[in-house]
PDB file of N, CA and C in Angstrom:
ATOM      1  N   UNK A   1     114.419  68.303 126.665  1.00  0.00           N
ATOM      2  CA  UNK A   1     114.437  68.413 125.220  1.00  0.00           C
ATOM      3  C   UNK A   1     114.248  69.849 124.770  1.00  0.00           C
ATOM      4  N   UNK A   2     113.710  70.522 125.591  1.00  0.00           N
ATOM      5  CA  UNK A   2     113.535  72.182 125.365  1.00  0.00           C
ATOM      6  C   UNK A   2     112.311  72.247 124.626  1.00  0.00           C
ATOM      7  N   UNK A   3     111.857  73.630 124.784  1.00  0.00           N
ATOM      8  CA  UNK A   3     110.483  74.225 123.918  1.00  0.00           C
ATOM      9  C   UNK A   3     110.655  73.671 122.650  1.00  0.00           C
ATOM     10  N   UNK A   4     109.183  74.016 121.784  1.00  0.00           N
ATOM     11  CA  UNK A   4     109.185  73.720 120.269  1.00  0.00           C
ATOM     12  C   UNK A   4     108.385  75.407 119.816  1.00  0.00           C
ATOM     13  N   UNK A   5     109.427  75.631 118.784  1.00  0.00           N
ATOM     14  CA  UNK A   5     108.838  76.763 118.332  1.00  0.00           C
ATOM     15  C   UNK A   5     108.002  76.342 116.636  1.00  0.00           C
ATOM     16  N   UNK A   6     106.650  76.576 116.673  1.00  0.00           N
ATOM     17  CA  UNK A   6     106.052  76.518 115.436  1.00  0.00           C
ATOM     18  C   UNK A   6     105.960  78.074 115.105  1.00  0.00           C
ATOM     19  N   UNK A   7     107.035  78.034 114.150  1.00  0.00           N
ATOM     20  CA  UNK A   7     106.766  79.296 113.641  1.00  0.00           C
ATOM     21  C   UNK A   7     107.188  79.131 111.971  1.00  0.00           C
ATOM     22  N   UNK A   8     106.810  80.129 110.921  1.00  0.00           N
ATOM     23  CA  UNK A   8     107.433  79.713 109.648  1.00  0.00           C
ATOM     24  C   UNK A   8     109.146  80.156 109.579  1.00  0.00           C
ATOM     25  N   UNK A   9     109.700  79.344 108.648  1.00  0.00           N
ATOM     26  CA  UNK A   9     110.875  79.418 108.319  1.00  0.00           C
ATOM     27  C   UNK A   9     111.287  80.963 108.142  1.00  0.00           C
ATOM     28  N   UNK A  10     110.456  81.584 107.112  1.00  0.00           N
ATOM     29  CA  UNK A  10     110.424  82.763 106.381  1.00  0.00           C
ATOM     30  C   UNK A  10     110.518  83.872 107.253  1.00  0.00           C
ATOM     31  N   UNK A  11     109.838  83.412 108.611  1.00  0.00           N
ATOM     32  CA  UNK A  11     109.764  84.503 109.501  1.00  0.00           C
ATOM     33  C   UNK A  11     110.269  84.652 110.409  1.00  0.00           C
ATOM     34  N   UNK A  12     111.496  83.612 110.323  1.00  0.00           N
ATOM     35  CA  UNK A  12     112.698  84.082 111.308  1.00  0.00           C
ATOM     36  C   UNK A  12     113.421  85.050 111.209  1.00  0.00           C
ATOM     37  N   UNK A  13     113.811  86.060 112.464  1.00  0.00           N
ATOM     38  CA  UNK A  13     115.362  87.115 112.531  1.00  0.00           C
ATOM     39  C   UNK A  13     116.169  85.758 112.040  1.00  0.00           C
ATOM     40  N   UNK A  14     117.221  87.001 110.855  1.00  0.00           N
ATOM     41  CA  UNK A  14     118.422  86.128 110.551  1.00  0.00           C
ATOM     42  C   UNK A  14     119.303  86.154 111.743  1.00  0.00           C
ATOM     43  N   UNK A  15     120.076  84.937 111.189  1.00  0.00           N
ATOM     44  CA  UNK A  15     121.124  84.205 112.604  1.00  0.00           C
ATOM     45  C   UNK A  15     121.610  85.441 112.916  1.00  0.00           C
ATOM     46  N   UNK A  16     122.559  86.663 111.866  1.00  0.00           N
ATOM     47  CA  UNK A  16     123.530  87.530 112.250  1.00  0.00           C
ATOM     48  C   UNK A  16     122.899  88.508 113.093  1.00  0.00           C
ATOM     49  N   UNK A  17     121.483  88.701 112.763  1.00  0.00           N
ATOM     50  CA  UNK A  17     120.776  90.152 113.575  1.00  0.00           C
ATOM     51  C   UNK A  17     120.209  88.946 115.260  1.00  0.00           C
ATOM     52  N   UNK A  18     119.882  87.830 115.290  1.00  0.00           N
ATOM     53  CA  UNK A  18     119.995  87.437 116.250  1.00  0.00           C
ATOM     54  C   UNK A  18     120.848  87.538 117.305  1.00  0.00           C
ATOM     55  N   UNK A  19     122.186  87.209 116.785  1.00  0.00           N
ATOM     56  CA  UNK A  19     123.351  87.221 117.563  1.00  0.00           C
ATOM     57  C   UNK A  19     123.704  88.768 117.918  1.00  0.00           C
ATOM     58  N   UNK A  20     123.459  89.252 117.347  1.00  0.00           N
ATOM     59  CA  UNK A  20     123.960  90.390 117.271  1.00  0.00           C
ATOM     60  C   UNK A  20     122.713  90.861 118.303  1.00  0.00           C
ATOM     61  N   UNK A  21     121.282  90.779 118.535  1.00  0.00           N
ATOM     62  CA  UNK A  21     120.611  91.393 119.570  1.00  0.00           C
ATOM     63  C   UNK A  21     121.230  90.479 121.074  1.00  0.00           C
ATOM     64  N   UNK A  22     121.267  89.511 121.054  1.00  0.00           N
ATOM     65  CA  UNK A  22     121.561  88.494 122.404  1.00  0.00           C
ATOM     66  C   UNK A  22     123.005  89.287 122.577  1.00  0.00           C
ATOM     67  N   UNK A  23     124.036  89.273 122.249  1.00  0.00           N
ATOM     68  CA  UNK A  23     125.198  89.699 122.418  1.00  0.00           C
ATOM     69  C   UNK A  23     125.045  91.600 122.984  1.00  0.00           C
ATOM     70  N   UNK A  24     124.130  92.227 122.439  1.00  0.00           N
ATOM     71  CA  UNK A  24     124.066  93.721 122.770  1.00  0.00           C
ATOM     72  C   UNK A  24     123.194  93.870 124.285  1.00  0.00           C
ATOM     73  N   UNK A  25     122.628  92.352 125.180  1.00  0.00           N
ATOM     74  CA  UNK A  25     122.118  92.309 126.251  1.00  0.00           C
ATOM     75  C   UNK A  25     123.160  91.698 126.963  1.00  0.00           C
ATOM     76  N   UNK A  26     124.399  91.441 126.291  1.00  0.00           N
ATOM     77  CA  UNK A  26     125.128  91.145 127.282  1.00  0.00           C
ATOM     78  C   UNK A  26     126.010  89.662 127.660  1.00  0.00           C
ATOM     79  N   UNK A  27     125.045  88.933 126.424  1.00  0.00           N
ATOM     80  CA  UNK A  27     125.987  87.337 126.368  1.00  0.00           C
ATOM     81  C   UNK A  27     126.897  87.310 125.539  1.00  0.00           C
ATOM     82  N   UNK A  28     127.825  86.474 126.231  1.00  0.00           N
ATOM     83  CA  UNK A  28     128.874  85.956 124.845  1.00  0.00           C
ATOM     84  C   UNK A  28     128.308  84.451 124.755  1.00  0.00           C
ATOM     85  N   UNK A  29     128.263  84.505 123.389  1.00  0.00           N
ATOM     86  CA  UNK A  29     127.340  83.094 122.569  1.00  0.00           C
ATOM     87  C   UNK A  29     129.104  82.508 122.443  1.00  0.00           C
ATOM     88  N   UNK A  30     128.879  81.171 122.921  1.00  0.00           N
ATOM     89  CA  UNK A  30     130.226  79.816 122.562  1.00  0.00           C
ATOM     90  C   UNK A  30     129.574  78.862 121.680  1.00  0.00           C
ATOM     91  N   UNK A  31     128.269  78.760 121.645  1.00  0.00           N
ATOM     92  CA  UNK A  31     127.812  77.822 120.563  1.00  0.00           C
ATOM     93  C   UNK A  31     126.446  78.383 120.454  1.00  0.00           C
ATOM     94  N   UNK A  32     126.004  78.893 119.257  1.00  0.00           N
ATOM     95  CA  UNK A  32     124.707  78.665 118.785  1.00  0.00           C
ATOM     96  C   UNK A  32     124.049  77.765 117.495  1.00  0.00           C
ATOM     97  N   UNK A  33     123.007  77.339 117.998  1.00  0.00           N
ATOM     98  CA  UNK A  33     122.434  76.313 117.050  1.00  0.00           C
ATOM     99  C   UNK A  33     121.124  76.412 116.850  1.00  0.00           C
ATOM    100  N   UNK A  34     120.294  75.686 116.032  1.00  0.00           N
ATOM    101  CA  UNK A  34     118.978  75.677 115.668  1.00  0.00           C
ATOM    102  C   UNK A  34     118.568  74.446 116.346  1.00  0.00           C
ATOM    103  N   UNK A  35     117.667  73.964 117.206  1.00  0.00           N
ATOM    104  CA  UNK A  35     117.075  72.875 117.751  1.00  0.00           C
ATOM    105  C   UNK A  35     116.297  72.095 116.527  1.00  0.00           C
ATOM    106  N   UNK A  36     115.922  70.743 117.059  1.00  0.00           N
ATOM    107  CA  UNK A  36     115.571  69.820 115.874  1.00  0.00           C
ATOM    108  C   UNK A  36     113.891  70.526 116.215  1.00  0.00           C
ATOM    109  N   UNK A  37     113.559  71.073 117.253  1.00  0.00           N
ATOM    110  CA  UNK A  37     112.699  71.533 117.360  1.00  0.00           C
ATOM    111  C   UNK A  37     112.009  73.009 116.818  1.00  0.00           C
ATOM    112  N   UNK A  38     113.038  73.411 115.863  1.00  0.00           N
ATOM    113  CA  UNK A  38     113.269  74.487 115.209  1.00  0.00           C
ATOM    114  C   UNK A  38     113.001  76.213 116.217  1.00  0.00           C
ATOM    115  N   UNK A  39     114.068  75.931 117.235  1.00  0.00           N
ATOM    116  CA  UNK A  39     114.276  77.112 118.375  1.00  0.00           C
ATOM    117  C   UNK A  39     115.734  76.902 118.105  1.00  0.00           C
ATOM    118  N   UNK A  40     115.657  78.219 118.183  1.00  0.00           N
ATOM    119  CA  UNK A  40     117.459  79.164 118.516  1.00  0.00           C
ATOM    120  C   UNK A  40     117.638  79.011 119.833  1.00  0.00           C
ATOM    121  N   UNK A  41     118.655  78.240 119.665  1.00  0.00           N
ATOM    122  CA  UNK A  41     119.360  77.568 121.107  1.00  0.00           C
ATOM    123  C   UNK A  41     120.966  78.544 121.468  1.00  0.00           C
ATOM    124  N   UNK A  42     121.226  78.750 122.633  1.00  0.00           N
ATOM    125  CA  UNK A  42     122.808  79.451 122.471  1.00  0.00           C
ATOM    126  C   UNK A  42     123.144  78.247 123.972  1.00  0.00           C
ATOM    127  N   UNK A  43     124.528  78.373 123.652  1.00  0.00           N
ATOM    128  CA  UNK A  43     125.464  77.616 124.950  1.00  0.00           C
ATOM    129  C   UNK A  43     126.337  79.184 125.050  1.00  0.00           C
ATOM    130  N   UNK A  44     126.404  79.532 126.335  1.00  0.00           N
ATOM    131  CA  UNK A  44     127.134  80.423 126.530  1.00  0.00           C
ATOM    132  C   UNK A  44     127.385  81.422 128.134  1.00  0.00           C
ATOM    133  N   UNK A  45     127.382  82.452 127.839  1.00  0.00           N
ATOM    134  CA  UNK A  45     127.425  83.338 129.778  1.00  0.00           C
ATOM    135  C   UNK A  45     126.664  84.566 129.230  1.00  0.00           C
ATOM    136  N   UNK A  46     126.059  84.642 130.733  1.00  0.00           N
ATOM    137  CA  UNK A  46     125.533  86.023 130.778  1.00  0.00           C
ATOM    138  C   UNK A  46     126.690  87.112 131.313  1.00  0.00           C
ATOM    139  N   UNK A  47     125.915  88.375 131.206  1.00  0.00           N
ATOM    140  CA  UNK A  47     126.704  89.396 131.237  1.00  0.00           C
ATOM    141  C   UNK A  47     127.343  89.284 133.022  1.00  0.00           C
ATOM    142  N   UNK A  48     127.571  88.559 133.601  1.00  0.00           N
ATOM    143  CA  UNK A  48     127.490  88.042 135.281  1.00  0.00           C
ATOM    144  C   UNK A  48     128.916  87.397 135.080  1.00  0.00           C
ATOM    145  N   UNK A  49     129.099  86.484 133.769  1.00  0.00           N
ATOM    146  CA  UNK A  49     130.034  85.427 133.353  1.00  0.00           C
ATOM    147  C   UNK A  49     129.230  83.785 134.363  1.00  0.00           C
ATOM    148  N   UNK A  50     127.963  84.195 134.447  1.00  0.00           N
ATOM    149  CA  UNK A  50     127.577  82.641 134.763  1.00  0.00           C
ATOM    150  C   UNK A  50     127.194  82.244 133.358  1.00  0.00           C
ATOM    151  N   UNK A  51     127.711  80.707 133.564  1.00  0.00           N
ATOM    152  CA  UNK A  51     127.442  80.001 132.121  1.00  0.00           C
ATOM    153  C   UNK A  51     125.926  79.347 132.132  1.00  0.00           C
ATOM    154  N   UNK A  52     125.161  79.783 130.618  1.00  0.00           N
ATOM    155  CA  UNK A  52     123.992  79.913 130.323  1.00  0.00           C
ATOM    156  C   UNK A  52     123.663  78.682 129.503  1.00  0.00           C
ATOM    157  N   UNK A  53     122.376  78.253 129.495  1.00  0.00           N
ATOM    158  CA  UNK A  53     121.983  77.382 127.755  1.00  0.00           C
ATOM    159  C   UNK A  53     120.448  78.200 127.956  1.00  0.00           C
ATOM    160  N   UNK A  54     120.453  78.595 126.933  1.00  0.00           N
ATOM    161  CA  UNK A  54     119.118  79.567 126.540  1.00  0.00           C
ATOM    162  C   UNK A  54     118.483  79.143 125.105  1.00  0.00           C
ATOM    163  N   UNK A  55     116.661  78.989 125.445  1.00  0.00           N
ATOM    164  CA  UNK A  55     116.338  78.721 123.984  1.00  0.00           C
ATOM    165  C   UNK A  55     115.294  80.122 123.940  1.00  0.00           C
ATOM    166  N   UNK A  56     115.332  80.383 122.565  1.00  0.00           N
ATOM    167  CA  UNK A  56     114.559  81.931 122.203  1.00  0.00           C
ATOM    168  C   UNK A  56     113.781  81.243 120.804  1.00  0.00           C
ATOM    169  N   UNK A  57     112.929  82.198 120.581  1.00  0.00           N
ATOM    170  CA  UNK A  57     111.912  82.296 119.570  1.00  0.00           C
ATOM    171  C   UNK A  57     112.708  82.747 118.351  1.00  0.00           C
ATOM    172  N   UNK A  58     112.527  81.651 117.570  1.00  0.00           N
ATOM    173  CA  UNK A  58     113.438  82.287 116.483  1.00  0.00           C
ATOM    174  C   UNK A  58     112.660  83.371 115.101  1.00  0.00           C
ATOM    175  N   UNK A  59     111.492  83.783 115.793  1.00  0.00           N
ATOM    176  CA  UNK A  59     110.844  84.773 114.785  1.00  0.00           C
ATOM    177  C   UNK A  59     110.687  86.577 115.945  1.00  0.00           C
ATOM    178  N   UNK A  60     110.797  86.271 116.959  1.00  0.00           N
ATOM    179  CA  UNK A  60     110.812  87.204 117.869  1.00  0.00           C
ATOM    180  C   UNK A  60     112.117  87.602 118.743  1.00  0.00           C
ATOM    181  N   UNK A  61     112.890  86.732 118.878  1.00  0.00           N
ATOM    182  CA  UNK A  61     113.939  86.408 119.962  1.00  0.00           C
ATOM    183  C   UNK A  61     114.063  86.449 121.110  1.00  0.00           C
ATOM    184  N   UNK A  62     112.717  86.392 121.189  1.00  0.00           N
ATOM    185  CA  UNK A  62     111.845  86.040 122.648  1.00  0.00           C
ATOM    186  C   UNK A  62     112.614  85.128 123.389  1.00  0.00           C
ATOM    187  N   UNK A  63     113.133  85.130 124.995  1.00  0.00           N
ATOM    188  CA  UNK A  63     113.313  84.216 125.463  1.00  0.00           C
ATOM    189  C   UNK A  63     112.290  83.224 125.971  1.00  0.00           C
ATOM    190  N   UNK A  64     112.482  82.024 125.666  1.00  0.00           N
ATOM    191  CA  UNK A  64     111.738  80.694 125.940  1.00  0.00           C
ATOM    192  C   UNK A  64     111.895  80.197 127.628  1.00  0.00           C
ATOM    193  N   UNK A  65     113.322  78.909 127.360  1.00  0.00           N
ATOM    194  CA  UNK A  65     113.786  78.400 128.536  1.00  0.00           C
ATOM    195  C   UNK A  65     115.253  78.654 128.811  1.00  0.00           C
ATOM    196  N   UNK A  66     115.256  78.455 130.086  1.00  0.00           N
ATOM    197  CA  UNK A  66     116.800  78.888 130.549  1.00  0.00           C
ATOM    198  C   UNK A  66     117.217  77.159 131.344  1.00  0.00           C
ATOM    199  N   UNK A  67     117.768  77.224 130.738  1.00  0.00           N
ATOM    200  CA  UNK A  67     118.723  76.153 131.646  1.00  0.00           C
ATOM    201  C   UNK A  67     120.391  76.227 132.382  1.00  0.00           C
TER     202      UNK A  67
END
């Protein structure tokens, strides 16, 4: 089911500066979403081209879990 991030709404990085840091380490994002658990989830590859599912902190963009 993946991590749960309790963090406030208010104090999330917006989606665009999110994507935009994950993408400048090197992933290409194919799907990103918000978990019901309120974590920034991406489906996608690392800079390798192995295919990734990554959940991050959506107030830090901390990586969480890797699957």
């Amino acid at each position: 089911a993946g991590p749960t991030c309790k963090v406030p709404k208010e104090t999330w990085m917006k989606e665009a500066d999110f994507k935009a840091k994950v993408e400048a380490q090197g992933y290409k994002i194919k799907t990103f979403k918000v978990t019901k658990n309120d974590c920034y989830e991406i489906y996608g590859f690392d800079k390798d081209g192995k295919q990734v599912e990554i959940y991050f902190n959506p107030e830090t963009g901390a990586e969480l879990e890797r699957k």
